[in-house]
N, C-alpha and C. Protein backbone atom coordinates (compact mmCIF):
# COMPACT_ATOMS: atom_id res chain seq x y z
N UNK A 1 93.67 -2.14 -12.61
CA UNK A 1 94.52 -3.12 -13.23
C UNK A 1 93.67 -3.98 -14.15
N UNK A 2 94.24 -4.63 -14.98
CA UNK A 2 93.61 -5.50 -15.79
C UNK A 2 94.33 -6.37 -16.51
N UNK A 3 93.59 -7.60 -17.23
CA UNK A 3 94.59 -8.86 -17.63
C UNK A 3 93.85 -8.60 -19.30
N UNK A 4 94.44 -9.11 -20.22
CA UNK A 4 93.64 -9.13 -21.57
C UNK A 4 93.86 -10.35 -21.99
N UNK A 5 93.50 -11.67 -22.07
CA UNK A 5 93.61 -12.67 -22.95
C UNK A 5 93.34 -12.95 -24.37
N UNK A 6 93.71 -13.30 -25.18
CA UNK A 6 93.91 -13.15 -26.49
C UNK A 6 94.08 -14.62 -26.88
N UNK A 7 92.84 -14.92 -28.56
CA UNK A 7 92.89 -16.36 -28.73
C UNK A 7 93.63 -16.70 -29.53
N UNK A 8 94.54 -17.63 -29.72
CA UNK A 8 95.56 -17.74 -30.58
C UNK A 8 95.20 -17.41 -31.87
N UNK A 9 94.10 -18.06 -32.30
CA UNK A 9 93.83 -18.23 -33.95
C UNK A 9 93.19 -17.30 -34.34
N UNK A 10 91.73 -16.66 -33.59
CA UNK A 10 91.29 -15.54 -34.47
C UNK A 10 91.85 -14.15 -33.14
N UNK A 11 93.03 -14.16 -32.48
CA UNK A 11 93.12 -13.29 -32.15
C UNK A 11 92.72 -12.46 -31.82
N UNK A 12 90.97 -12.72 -31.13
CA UNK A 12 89.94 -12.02 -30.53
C UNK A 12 90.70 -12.13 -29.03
N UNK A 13 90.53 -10.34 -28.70
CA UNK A 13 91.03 -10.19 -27.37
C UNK A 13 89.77 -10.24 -26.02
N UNK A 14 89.87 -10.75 -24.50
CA UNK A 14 89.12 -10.12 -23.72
C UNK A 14 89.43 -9.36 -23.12
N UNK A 15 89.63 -8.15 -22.59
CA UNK A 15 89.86 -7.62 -21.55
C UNK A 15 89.44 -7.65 -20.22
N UNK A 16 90.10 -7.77 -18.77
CA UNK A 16 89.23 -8.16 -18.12
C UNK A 16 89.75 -6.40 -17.06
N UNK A 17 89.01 -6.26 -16.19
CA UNK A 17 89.48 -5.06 -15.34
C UNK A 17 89.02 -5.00 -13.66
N UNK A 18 89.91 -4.70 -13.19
CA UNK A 18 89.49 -4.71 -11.54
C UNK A 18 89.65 -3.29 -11.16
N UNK A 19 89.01 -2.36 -10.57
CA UNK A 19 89.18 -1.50 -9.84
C UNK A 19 89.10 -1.37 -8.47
N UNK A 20 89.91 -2.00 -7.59
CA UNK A 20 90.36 -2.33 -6.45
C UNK A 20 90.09 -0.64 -5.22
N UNK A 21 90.14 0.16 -5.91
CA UNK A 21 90.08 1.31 -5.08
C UNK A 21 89.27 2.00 -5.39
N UNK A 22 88.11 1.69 -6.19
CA UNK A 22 87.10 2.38 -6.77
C UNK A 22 85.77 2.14 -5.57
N UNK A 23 84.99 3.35 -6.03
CA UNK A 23 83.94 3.50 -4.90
C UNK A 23 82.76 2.59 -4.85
N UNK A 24 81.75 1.71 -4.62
CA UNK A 24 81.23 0.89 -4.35
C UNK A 24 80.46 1.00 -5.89
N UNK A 25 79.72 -0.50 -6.16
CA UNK A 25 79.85 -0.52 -7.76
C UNK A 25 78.65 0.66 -7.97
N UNK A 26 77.59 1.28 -9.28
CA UNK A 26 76.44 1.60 -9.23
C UNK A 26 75.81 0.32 -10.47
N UNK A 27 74.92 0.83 -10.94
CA UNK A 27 74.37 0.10 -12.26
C UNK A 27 75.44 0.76 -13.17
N UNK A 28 75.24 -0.82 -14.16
CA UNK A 28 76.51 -0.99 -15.46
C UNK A 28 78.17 -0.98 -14.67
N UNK A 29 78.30 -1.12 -13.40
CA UNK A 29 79.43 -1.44 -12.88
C UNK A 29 79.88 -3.31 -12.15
N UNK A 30 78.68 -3.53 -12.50
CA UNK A 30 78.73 -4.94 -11.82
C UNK A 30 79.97 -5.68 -12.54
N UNK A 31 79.43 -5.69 -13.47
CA UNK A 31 80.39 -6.60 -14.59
C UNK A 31 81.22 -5.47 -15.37
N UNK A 32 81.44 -4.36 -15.47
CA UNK A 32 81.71 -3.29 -15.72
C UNK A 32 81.16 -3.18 -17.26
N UNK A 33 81.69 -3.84 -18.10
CA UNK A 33 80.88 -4.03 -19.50
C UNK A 33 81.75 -4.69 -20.38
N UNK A 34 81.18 -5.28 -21.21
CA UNK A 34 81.82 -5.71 -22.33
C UNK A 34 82.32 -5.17 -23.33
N UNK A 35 83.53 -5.03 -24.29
CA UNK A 35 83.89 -4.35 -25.46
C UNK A 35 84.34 -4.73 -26.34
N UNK A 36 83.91 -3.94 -27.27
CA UNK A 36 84.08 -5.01 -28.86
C UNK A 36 84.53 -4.08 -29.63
N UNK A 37 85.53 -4.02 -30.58
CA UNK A 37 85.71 -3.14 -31.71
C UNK A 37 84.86 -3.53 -32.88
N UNK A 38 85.08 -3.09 -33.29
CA UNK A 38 83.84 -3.20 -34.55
C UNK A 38 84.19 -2.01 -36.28
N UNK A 39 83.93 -2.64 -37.05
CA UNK A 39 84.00 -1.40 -37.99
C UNK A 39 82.57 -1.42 -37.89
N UNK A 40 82.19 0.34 -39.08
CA UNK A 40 80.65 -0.14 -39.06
C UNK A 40 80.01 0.64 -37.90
N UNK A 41 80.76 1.58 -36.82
CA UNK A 41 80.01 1.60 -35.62
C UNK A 41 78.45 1.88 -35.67
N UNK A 42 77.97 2.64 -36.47
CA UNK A 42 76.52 3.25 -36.32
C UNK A 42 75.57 2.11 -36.91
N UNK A 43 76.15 1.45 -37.73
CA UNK A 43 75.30 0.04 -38.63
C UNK A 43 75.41 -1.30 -37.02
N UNK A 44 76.25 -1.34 -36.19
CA UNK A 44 75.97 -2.10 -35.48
C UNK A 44 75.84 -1.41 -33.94
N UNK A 45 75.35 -0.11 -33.82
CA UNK A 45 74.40 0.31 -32.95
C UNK A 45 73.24 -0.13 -33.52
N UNK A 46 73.01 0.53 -34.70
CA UNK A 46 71.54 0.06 -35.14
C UNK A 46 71.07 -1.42 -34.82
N UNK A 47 72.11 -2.11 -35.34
CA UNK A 47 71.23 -3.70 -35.21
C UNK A 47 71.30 -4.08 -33.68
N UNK A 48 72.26 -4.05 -32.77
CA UNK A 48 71.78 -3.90 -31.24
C UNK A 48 70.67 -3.37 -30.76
N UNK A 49 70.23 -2.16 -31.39
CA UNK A 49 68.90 -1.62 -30.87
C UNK A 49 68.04 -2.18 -31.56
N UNK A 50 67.92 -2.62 -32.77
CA UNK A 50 66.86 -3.33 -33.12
C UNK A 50 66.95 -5.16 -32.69
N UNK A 51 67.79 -5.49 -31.60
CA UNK A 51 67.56 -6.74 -31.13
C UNK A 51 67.60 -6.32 -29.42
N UNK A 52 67.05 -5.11 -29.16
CA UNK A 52 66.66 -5.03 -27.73
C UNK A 52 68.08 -4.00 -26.69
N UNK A 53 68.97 -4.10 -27.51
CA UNK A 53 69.91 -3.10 -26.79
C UNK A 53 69.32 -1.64 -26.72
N UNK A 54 69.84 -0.70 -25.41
CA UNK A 54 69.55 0.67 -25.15
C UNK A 54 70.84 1.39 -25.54
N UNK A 55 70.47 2.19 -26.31
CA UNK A 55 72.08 3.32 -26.09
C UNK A 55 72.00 4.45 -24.61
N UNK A 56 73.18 3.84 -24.17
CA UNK A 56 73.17 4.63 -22.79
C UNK A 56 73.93 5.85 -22.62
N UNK A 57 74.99 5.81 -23.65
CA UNK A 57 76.00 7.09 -24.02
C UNK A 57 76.13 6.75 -25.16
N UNK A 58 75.57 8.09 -26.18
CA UNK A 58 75.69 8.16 -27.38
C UNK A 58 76.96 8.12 -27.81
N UNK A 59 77.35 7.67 -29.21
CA UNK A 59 78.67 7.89 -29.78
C UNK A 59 79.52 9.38 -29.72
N UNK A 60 80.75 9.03 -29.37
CA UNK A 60 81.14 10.30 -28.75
C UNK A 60 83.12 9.80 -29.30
N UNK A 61 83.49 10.89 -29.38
CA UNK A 61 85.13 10.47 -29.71
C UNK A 61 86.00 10.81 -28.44
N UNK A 62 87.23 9.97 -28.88
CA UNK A 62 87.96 9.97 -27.69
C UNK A 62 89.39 9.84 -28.56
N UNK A 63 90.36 10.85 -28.73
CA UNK A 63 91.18 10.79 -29.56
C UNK A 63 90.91 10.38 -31.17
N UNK A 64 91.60 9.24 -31.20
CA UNK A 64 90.74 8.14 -32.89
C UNK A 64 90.10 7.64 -32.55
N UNK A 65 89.61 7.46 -31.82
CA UNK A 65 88.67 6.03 -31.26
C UNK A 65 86.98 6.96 -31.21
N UNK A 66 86.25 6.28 -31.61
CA UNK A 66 84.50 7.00 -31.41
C UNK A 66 84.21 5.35 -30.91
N UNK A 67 83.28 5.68 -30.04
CA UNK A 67 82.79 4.99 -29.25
C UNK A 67 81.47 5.13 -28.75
N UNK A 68 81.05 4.32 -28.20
CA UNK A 68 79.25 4.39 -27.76
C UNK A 68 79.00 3.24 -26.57
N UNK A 69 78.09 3.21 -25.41
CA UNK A 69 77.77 2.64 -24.85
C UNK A 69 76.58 2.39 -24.78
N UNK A 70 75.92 0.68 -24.88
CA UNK A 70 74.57 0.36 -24.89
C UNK A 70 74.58 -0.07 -23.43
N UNK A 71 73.28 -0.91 -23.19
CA UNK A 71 72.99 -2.06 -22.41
C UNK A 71 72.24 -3.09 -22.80
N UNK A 72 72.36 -4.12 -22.57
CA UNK A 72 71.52 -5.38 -23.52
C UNK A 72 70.42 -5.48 -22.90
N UNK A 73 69.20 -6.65 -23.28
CA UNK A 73 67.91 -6.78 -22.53
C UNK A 73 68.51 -6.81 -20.99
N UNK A 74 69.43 -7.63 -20.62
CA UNK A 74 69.85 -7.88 -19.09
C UNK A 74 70.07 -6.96 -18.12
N UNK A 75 70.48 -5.61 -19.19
CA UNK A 75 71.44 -4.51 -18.25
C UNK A 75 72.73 -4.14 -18.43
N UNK A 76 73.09 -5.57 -18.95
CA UNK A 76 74.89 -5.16 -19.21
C UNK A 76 75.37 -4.32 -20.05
N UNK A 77 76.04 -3.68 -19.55
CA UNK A 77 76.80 -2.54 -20.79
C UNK A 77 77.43 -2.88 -21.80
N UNK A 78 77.58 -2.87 -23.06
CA UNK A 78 78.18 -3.00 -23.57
C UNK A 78 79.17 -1.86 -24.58
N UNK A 79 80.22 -2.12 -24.38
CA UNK A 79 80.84 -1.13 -25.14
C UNK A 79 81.47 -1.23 -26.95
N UNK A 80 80.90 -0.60 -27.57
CA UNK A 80 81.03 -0.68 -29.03
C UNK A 80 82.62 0.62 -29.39
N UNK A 81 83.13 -0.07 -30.30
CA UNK A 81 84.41 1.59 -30.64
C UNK A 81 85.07 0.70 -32.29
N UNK A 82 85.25 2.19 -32.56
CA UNK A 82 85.98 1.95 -33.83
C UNK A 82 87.04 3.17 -33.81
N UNK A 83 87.92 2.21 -34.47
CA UNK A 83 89.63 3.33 -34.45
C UNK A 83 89.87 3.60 -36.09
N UNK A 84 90.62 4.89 -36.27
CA UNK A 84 90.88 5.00 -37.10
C UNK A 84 92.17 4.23 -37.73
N UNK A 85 93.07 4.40 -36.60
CA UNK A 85 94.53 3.81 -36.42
C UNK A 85 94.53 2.49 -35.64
N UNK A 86 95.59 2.02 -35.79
CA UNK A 86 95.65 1.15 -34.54
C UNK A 86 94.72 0.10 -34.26
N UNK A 87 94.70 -1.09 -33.34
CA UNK A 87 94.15 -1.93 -32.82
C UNK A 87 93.74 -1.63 -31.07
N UNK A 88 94.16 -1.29 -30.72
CA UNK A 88 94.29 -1.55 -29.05
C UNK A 88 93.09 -0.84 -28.33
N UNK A 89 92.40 -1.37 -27.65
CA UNK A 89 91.42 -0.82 -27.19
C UNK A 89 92.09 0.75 -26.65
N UNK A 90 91.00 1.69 -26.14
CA UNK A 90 91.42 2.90 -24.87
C UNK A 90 91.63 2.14 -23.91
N UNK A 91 91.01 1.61 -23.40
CA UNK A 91 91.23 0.92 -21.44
C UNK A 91 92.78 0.64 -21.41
N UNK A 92 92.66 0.10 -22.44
CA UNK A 92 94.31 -0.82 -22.76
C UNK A 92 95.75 0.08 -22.51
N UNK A 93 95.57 1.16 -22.86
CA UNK A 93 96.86 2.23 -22.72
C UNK A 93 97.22 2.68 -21.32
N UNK A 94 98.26 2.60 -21.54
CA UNK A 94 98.86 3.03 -20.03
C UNK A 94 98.65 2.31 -18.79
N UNK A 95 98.35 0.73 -18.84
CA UNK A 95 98.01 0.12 -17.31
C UNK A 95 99.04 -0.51 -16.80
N UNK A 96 98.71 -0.98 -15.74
CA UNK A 96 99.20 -2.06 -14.84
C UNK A 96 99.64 -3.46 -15.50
């Protein structure tokens, strides 16, 4: 399940997510990760890795959506995606 809050004015969304029946966390599950759309995807992999981010899953597609997963100096995952269509994250379709 998950909640998404959204800011009135620049209409930057968060998503937040619980997996209530999921199996005990591993690494990059703590906080599960952060996600950002982005145009640009490979120009802002690059500048993440050149300010200390790891790519942990290379860019890879998922319908319209290409996507990539880092981790920052801390560990946290972060999730980068760009759509061809549309606004709405993947996580976002079909929930609770």
């Amino acid at each position: 399940m998950w909640e998404t809050l959204e800011d009135p004015e620049s209409k930057a969304q968060l998503e937040l997510n619980f997996y209530p029946d999921s199996p005990p966390f591993r690494e990059g599950d703590e906080l599960d990760h952060l996600g950002f759309q982005v145009e640009g995807l490979e120009a802002a992999v690059e500048r993440l890795k050149a300010l200390g981010g790891k790519v942990r899953i290379p860019i890879f597609r998922e319908g319209d959506e290409r996507l990539v997963f880092l981790s920052d100096p801390d560990g946290i995952w972060v999730e980068l995606w760009e759509r061809e269509t549309g606004d709405e994250p993947p996580a976002s379709r079909g929930g609770d």
